[in-house]
N, C-alpha and C. Protein backbone atom coordinates (compact mmCIF):
# COMPACT_ATOMS: atom_id res chain seq x y z
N UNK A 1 -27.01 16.82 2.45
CA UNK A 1 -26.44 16.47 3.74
C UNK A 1 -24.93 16.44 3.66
N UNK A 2 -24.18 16.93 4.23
CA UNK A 2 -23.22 17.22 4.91
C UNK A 2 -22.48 15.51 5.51
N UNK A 3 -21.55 15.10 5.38
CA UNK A 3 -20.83 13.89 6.25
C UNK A 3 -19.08 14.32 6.42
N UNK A 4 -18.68 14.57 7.17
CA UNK A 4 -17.35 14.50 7.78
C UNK A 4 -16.55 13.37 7.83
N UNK A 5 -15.65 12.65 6.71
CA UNK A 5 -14.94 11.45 6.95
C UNK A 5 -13.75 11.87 7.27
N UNK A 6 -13.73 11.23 8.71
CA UNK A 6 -13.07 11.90 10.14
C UNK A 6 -11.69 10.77 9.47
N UNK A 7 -10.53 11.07 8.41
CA UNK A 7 -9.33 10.23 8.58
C UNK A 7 -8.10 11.27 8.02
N UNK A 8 -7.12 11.20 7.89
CA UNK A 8 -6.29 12.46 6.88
C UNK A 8 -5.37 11.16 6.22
N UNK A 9 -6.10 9.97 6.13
CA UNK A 9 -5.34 9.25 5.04
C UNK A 9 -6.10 8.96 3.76
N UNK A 10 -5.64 9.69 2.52
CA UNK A 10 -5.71 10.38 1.49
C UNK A 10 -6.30 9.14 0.47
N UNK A 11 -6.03 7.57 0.92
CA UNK A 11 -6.29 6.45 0.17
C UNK A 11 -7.40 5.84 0.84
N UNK A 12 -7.62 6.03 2.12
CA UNK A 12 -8.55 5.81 2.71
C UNK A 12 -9.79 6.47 2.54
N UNK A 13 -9.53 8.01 2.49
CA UNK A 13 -10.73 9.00 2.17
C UNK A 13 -11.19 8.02 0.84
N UNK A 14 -10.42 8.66 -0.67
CA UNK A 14 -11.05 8.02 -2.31
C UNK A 14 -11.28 6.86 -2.00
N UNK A 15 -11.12 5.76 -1.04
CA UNK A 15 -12.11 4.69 -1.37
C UNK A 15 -13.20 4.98 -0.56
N UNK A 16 -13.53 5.50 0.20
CA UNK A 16 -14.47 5.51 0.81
C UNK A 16 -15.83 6.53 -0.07
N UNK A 17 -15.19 7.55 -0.53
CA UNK A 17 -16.07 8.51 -1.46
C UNK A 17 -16.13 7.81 -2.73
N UNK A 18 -15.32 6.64 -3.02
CA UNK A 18 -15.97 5.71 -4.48
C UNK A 18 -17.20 5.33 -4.06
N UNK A 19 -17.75 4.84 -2.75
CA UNK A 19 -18.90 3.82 -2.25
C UNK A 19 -20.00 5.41 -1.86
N UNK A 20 -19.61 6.67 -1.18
CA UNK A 20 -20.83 7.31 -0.75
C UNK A 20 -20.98 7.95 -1.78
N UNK A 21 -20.00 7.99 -2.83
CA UNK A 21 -20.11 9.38 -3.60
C UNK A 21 -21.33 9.34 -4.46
N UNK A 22 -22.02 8.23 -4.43
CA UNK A 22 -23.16 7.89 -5.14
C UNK A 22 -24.52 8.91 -4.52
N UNK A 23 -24.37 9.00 -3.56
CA UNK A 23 -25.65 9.78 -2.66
C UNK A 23 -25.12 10.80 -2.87
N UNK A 24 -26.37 11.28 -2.33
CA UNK A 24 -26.75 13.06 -2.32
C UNK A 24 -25.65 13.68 -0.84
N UNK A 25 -24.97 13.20 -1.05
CA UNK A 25 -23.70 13.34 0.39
C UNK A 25 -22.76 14.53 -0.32
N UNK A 26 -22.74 15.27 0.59
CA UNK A 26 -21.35 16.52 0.38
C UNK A 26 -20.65 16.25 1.58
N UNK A 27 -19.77 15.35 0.75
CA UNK A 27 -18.34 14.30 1.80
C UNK A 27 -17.23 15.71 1.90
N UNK A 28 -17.16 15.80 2.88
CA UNK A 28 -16.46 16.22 3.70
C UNK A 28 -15.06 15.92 4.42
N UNK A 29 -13.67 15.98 4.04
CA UNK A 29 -12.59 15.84 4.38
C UNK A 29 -11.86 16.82 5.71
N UNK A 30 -10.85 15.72 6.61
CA UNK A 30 -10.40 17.08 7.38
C UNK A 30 -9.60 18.43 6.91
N UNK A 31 -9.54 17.40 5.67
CA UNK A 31 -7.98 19.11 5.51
C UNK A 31 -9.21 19.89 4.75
N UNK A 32 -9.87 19.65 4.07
CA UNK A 32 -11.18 20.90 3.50
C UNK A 32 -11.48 21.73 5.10
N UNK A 33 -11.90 21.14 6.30
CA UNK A 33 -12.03 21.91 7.28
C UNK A 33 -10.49 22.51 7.75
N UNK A 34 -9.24 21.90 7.33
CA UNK A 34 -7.95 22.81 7.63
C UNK A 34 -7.97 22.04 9.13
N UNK A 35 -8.41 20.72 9.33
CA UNK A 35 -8.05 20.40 10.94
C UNK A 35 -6.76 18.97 10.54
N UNK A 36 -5.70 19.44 11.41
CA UNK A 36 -4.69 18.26 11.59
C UNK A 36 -4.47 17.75 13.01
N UNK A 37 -5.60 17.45 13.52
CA UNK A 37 -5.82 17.06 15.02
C UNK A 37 -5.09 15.43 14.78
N UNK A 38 -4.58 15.20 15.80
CA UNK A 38 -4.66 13.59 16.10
C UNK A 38 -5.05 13.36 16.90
N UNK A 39 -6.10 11.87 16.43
CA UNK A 39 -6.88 11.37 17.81
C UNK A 39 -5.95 10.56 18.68
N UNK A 40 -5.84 10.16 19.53
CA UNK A 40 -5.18 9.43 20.72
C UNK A 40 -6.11 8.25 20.34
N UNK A 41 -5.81 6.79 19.40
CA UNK A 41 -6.03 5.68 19.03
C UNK A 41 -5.78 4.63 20.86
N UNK A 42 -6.63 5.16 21.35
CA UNK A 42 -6.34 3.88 22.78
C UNK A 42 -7.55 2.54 22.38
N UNK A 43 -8.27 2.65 21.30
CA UNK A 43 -8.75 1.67 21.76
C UNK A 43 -8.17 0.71 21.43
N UNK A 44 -9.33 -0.67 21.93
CA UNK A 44 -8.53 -1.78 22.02
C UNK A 44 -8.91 -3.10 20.40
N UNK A 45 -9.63 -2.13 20.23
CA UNK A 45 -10.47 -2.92 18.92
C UNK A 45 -10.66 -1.86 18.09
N UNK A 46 -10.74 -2.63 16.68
CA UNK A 46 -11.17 -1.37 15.90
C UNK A 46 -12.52 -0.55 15.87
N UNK A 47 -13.52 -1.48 16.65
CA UNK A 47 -14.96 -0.51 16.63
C UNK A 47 -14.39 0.72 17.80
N UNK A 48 -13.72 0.53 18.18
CA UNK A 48 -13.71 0.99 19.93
C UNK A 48 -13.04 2.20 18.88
N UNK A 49 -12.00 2.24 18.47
CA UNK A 49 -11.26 3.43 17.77
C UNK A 49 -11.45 4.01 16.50
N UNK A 50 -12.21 3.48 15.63
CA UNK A 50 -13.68 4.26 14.89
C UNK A 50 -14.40 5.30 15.30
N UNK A 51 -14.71 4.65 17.05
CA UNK A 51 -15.97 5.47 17.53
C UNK A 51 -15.35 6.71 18.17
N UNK A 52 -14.10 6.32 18.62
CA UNK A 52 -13.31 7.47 19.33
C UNK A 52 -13.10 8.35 18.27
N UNK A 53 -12.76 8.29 16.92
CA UNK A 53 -12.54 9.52 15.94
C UNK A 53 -13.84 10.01 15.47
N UNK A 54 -14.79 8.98 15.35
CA UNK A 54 -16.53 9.99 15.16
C UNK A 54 -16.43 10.46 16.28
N UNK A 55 -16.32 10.08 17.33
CA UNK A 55 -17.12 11.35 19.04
C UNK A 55 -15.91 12.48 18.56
N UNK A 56 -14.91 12.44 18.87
CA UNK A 56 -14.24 13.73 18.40
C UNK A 56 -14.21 14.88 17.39
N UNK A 57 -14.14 14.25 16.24
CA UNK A 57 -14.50 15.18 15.70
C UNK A 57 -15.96 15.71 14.86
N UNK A 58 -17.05 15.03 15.83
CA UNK A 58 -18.11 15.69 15.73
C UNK A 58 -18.12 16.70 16.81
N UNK A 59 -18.01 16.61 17.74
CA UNK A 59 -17.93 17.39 18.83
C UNK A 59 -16.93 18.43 18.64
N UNK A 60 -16.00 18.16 17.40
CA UNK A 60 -15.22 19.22 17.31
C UNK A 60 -16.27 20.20 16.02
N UNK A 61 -16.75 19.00 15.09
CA UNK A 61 -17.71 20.26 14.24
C UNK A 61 -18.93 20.32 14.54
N UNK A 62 -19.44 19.33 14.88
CA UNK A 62 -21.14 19.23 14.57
C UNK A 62 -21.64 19.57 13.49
N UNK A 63 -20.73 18.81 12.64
CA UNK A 63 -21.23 17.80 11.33
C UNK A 63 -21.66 16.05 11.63
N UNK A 64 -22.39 16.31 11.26
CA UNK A 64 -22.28 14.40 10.87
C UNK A 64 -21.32 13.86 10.30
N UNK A 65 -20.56 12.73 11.38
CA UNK A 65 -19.03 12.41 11.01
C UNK A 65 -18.71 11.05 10.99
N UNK A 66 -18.32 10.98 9.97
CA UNK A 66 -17.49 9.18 9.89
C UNK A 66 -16.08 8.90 10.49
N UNK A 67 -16.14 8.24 11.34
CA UNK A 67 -14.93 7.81 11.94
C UNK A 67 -14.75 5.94 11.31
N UNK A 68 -13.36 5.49 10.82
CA UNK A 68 -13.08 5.01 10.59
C UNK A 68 -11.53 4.04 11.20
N UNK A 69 -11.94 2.82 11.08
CA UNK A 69 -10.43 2.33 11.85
C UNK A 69 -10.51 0.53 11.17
N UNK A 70 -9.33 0.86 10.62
CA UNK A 70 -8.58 -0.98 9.68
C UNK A 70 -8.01 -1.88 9.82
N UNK A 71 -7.48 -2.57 9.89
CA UNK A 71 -6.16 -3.32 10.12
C UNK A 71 -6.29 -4.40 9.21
N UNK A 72 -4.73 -5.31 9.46
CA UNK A 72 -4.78 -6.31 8.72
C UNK A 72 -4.44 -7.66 9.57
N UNK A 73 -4.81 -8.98 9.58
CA UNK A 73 -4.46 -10.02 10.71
C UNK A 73 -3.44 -10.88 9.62
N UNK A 74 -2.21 -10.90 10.10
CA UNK A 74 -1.58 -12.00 9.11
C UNK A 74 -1.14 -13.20 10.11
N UNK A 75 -1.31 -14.32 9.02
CA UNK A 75 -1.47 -15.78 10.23
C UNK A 75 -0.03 -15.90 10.61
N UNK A 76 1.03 -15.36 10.17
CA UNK A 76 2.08 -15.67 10.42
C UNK A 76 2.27 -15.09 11.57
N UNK A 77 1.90 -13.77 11.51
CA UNK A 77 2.06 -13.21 12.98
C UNK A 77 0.73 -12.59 13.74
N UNK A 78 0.67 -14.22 14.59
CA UNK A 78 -1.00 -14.11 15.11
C UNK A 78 -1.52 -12.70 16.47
N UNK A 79 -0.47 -12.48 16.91
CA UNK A 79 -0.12 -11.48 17.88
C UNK A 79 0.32 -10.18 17.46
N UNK A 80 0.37 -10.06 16.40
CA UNK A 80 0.95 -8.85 16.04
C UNK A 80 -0.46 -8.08 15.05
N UNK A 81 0.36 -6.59 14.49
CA UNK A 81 -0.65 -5.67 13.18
C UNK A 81 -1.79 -5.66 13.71
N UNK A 82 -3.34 -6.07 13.41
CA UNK A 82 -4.30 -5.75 13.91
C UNK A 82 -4.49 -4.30 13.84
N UNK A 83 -4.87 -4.12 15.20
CA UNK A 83 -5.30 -2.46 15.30
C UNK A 83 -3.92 -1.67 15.94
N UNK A 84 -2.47 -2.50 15.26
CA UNK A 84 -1.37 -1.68 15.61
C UNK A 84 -0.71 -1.85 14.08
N UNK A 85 -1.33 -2.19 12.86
CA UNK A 85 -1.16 -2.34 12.11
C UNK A 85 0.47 -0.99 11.11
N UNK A 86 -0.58 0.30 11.13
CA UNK A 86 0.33 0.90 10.95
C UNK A 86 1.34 1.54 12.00
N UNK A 87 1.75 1.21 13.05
CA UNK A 87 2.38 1.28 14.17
C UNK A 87 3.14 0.54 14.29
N UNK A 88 3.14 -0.67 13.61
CA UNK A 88 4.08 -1.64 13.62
C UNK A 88 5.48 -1.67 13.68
N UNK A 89 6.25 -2.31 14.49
CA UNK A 89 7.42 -2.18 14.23
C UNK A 89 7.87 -0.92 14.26
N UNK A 90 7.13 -0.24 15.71
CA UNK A 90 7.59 1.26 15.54
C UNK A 90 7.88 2.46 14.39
N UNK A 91 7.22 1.94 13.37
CA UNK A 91 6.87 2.75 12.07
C UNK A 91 5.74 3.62 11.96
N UNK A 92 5.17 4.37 12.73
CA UNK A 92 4.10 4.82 12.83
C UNK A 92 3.93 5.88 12.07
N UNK A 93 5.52 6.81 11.98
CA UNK A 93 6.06 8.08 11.10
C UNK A 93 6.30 7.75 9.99
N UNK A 94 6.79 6.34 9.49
CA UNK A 94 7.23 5.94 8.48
C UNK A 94 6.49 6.18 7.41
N UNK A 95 6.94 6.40 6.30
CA UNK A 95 6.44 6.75 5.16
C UNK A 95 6.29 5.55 4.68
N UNK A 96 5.18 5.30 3.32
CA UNK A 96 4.56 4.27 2.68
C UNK A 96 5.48 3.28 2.13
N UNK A 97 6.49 4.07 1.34
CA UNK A 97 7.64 2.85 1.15
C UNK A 97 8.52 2.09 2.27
N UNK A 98 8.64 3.03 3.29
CA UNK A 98 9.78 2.76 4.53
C UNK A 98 8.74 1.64 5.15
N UNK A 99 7.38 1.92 5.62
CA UNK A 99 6.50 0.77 6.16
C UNK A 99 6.17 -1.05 5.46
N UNK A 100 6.08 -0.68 3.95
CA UNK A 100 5.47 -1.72 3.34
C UNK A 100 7.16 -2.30 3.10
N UNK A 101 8.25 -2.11 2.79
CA UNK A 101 9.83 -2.85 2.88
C UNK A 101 10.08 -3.50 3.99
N UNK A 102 9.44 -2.92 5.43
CA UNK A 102 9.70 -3.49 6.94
C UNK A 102 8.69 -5.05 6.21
N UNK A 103 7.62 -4.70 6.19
CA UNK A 103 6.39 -5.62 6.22
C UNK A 103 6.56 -6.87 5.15
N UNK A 104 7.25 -6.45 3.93
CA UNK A 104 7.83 -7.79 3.31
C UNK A 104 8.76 -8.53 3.62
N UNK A 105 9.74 -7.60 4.31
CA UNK A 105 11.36 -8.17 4.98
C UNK A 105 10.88 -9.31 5.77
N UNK A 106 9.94 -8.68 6.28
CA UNK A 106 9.33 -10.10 7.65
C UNK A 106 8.70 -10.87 6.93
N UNK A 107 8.26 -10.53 5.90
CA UNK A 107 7.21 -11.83 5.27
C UNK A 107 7.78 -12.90 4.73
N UNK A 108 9.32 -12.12 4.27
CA UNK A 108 10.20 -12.83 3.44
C UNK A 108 10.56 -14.48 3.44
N UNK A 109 10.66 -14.92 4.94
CA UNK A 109 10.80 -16.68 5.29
C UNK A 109 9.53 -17.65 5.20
N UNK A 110 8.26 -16.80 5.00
CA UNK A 110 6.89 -17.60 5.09
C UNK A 110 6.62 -17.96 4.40
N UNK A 111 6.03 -19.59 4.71
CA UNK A 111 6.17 -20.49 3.73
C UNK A 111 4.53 -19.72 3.14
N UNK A 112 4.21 -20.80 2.27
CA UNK A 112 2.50 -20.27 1.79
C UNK A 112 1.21 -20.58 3.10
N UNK A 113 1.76 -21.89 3.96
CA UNK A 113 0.87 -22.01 4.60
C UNK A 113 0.16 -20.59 5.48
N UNK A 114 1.28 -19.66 5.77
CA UNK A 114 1.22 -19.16 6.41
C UNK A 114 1.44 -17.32 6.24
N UNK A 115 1.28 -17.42 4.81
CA UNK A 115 1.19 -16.41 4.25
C UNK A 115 -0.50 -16.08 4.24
N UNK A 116 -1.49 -16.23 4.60
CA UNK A 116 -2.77 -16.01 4.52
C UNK A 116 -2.99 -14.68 5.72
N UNK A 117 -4.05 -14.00 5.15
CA UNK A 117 -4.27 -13.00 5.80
C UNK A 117 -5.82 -12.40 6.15
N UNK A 118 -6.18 -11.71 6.84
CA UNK A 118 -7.49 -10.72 6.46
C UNK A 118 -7.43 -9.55 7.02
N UNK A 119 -7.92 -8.59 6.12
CA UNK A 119 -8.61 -7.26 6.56
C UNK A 119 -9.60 -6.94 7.07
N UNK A 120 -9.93 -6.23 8.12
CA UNK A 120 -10.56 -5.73 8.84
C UNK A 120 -11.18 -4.00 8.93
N UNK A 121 -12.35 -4.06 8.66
CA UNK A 121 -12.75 -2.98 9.17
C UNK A 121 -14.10 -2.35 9.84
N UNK A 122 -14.00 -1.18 10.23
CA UNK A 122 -15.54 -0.51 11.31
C UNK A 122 -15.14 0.65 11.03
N UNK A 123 -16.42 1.28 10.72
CA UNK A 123 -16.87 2.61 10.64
C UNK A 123 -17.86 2.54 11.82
N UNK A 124 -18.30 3.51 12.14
CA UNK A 124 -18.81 4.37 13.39
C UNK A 124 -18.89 5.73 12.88
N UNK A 125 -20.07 5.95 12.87
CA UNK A 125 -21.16 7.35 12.25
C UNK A 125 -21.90 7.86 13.28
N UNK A 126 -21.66 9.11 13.31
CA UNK A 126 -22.73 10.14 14.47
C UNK A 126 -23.42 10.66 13.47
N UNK A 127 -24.42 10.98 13.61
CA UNK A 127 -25.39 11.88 12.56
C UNK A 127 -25.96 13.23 13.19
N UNK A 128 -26.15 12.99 14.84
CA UNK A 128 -26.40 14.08 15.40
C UNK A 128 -26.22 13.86 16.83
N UNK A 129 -26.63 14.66 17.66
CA UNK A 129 -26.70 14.67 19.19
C UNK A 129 -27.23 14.27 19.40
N UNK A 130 -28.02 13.60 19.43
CA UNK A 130 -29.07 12.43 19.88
C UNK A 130 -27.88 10.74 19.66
N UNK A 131 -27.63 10.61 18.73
CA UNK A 131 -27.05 9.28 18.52
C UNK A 131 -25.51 9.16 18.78
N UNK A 132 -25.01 10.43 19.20
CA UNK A 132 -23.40 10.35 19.56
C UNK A 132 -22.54 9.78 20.96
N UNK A 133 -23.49 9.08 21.68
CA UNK A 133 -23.42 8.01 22.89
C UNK A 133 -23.57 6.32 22.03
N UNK A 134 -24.22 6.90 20.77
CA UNK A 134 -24.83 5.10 20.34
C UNK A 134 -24.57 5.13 19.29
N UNK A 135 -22.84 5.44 18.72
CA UNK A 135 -23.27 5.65 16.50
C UNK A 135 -23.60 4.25 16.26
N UNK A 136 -24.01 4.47 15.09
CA UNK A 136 -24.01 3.47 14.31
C UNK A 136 -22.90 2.27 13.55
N UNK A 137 -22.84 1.28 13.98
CA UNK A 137 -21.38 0.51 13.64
C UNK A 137 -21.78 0.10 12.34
N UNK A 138 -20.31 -0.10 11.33
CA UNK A 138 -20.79 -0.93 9.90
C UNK A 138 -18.82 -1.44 10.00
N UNK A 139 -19.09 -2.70 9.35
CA UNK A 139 -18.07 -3.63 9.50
C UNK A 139 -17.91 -4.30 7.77
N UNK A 140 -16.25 -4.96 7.72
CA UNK A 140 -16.47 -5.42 6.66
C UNK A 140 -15.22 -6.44 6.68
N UNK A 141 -15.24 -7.61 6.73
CA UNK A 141 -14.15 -8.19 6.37
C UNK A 141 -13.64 -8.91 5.21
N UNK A 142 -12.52 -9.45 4.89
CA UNK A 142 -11.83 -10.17 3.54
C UNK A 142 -11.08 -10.65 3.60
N UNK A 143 -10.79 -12.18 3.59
CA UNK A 143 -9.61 -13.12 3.86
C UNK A 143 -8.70 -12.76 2.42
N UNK A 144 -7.48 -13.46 2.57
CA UNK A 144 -6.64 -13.54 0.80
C UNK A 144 -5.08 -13.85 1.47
N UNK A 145 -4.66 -13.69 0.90
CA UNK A 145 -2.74 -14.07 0.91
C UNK A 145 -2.26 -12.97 0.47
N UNK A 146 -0.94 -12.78 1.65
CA UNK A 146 0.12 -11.74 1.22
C UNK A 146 1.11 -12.07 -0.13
N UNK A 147 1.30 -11.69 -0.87
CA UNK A 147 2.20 -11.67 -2.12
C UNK A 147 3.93 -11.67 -1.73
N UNK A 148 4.26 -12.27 -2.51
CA UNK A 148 6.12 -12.14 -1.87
C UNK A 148 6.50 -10.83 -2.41
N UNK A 149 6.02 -10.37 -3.40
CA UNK A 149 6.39 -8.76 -3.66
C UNK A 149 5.35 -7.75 -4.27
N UNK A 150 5.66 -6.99 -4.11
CA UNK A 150 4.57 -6.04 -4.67
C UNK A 150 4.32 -6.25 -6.13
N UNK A 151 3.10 -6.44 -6.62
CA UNK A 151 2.22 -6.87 -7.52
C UNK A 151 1.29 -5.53 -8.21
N UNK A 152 1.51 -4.08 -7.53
CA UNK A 152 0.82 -3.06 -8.47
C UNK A 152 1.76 -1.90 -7.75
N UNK A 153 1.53 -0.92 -8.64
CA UNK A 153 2.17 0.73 -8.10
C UNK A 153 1.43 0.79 -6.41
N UNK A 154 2.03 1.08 -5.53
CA UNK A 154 1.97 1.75 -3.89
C UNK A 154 0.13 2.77 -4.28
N UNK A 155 -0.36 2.45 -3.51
CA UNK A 155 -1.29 3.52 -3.39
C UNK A 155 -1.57 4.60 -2.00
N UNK A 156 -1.16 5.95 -1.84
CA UNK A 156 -0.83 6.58 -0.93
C UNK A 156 -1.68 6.27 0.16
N UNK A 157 -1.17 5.70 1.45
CA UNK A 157 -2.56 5.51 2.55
C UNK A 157 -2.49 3.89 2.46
N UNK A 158 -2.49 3.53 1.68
CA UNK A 158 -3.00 1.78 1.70
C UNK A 158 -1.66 1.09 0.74
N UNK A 159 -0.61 0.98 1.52
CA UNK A 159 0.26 0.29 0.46
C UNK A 159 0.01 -1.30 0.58
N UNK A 160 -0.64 -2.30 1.26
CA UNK A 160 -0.62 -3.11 2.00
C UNK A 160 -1.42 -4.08 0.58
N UNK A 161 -2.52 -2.33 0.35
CA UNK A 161 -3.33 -3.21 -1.18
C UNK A 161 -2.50 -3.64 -2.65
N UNK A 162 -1.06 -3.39 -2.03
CA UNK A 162 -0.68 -3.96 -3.62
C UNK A 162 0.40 -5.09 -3.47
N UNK A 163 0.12 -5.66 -2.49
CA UNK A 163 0.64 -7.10 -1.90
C UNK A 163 -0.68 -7.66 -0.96
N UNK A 164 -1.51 -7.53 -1.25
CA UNK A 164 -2.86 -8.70 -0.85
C UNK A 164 -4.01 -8.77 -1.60
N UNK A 165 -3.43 -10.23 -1.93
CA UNK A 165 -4.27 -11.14 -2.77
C UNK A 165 -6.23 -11.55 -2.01
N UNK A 166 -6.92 -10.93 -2.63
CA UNK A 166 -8.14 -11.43 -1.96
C UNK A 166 -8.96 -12.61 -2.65
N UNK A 167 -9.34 -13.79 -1.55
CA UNK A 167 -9.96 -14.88 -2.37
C UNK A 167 -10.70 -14.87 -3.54
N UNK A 168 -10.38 -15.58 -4.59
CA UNK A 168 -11.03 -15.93 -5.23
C UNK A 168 -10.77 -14.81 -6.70
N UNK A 169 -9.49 -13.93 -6.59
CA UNK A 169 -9.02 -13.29 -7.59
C UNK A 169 -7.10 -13.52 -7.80
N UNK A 170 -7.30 -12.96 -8.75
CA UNK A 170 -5.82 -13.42 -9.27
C UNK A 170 -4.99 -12.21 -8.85
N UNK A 171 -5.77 -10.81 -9.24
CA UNK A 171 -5.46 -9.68 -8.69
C UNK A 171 -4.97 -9.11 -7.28
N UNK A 172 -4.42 -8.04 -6.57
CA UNK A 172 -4.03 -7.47 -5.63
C UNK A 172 -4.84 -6.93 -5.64
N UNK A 173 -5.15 -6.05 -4.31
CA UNK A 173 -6.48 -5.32 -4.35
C UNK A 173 -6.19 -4.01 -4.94
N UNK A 174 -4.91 -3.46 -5.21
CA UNK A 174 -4.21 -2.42 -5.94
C UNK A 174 -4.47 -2.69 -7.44
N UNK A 175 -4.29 -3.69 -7.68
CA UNK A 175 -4.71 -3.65 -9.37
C UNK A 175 -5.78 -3.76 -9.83
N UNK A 176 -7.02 -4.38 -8.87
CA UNK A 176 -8.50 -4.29 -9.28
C UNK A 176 -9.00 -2.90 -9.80
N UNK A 177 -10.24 -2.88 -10.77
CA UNK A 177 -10.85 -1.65 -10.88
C UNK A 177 -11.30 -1.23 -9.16
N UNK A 178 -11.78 0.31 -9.39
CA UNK A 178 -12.27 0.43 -8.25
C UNK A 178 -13.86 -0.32 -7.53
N UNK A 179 -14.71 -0.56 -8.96
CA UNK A 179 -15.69 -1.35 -9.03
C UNK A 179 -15.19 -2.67 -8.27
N UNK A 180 -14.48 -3.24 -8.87
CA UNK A 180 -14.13 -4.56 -8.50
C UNK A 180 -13.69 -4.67 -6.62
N UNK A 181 -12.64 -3.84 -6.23
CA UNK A 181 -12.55 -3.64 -5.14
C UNK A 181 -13.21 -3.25 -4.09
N UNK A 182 -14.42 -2.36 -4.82
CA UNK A 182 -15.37 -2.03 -3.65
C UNK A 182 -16.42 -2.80 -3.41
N UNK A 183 -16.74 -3.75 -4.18
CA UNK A 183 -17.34 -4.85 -3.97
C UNK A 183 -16.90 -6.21 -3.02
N UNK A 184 -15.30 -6.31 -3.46
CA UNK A 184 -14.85 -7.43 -2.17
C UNK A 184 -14.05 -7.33 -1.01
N UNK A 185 -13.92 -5.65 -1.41
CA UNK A 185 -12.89 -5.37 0.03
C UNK A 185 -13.36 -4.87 1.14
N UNK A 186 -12.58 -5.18 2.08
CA UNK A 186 -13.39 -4.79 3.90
C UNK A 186 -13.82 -3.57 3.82
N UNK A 187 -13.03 -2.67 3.56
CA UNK A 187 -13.41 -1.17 3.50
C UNK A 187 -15.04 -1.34 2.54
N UNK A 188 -15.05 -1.67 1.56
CA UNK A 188 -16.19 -1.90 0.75
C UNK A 188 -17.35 -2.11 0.93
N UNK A 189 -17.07 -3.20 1.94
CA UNK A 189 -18.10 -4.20 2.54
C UNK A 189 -18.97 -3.11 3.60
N UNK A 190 -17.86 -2.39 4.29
CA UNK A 190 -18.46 -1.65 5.12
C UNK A 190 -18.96 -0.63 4.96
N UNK A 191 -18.76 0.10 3.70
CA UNK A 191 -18.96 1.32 3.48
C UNK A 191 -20.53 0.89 2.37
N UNK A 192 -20.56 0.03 2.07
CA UNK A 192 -21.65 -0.35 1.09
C UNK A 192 -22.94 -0.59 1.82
N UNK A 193 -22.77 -1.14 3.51
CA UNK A 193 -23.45 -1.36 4.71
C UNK A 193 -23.80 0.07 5.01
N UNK A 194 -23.11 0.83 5.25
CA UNK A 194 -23.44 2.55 6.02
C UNK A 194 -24.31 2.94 4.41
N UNK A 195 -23.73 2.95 3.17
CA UNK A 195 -24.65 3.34 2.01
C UNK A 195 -25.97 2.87 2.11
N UNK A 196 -26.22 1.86 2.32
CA UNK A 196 -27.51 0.68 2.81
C UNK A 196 -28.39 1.64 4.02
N UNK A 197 -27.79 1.92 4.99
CA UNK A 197 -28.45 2.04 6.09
C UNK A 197 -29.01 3.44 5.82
N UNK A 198 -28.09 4.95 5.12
CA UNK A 198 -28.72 5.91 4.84
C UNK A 198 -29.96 6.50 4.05
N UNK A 199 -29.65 5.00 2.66
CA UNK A 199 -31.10 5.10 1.93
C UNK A 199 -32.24 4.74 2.38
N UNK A 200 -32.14 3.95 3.73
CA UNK A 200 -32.99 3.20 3.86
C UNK A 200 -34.23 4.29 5.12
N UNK A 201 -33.35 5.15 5.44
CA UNK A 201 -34.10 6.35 6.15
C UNK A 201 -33.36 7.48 6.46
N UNK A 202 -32.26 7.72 5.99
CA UNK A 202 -31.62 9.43 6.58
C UNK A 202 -31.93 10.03 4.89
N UNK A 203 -31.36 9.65 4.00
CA UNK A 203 -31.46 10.60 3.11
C UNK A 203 -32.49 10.40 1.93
């Protein structure tokens, strides 16, 4: 079987193919299909804009397609990031170092109370024409604390993981094995849920 993981962020794809790559799945990237479409992100939640990148670009292949959408909630700024996470602060072009320097600069006055955070995520899977009005949702979340500085090397796509601390480790989610991370991180959580749901009757 064939799956389309509908993202062109390059850190996002390898964690996600650490958790399916286990199945009988021939994961599927956009740039392997040569597509640099952008979706128009209007939704208002992250399931809502998951589902908008599975309907698209299944309908653009008719493959079975994973659409994916993340964010991060930091308590300091209860109104802000979310599902404008990488948009923030009008950085949307910004490159990985230019984004994650904005994102500490601001972190820089917070005391600890208020350095606490969580990640967020939803996948949304079409498998065929029949279920592309109704995909399938899988979710995953992870509380932890932002770090006052970066704590592992930048990882392309996800710099955010090498300044957040997730409960109950000493580690960044950048310095964990990948084992270790795909077990407690949102992306993990969720992608270990969609692994769950395929064995259990698609493949």
């Amino acid at each position: 079987m064939k799956l389309l993981i509908a993202t062109k962020n390059a850190g996002k794809f390898a964690e996600i193919s650490e958790v399916l790559g286990a199945l009988p799945l021939e994961l599927i990237s956009l740039s392997d299909l040569g597509l640099k479409d952008e979706v128009n992100e209007t939704g208002e939640t992250h399931e809502q804009n998951a589902i908008l990148k599975a309907e698209y670009f299944f309908e653009k292949t008719h493959l079975p397609t994973l659409g994916e959408d993340s964010g991060i909630y930091v308590d300091a700024f209860p109104n802000a990031l979310g599902v404008q996470t990488r948009r923030w602060g009008g950085l949307a072009q910004a490159t990985d170092e230019e984004w994650i320097e904005y994102f500490l600069k601001q972190m820089e006055p917070m005391p600890e109370k208020n350095r606490g955070a969580k990640f967020v995520c939803f996948g949304a899977l079409i498998l065929d024409e029949k279920n592309r009005k109704s995909p399938q949702i899988f979710s995953g979340e992870t509380r932890g604390t932002i770090t006052h500085s970066l704590e592992a090397p930048l990882k392309r796509g996800i710099p955010i993981s090498s300044c957040f601390k997730p409960e109950g480790f000493s580690k960044v989610y950048a310095a964990l094995t990948p084992a270790e991370k795909n077990r407690v991180s949102h992306r993990g959580k969720a992608m270990h849920a969609l692994a769950d749901f395929l064995k259990r009757g698609v493949l």
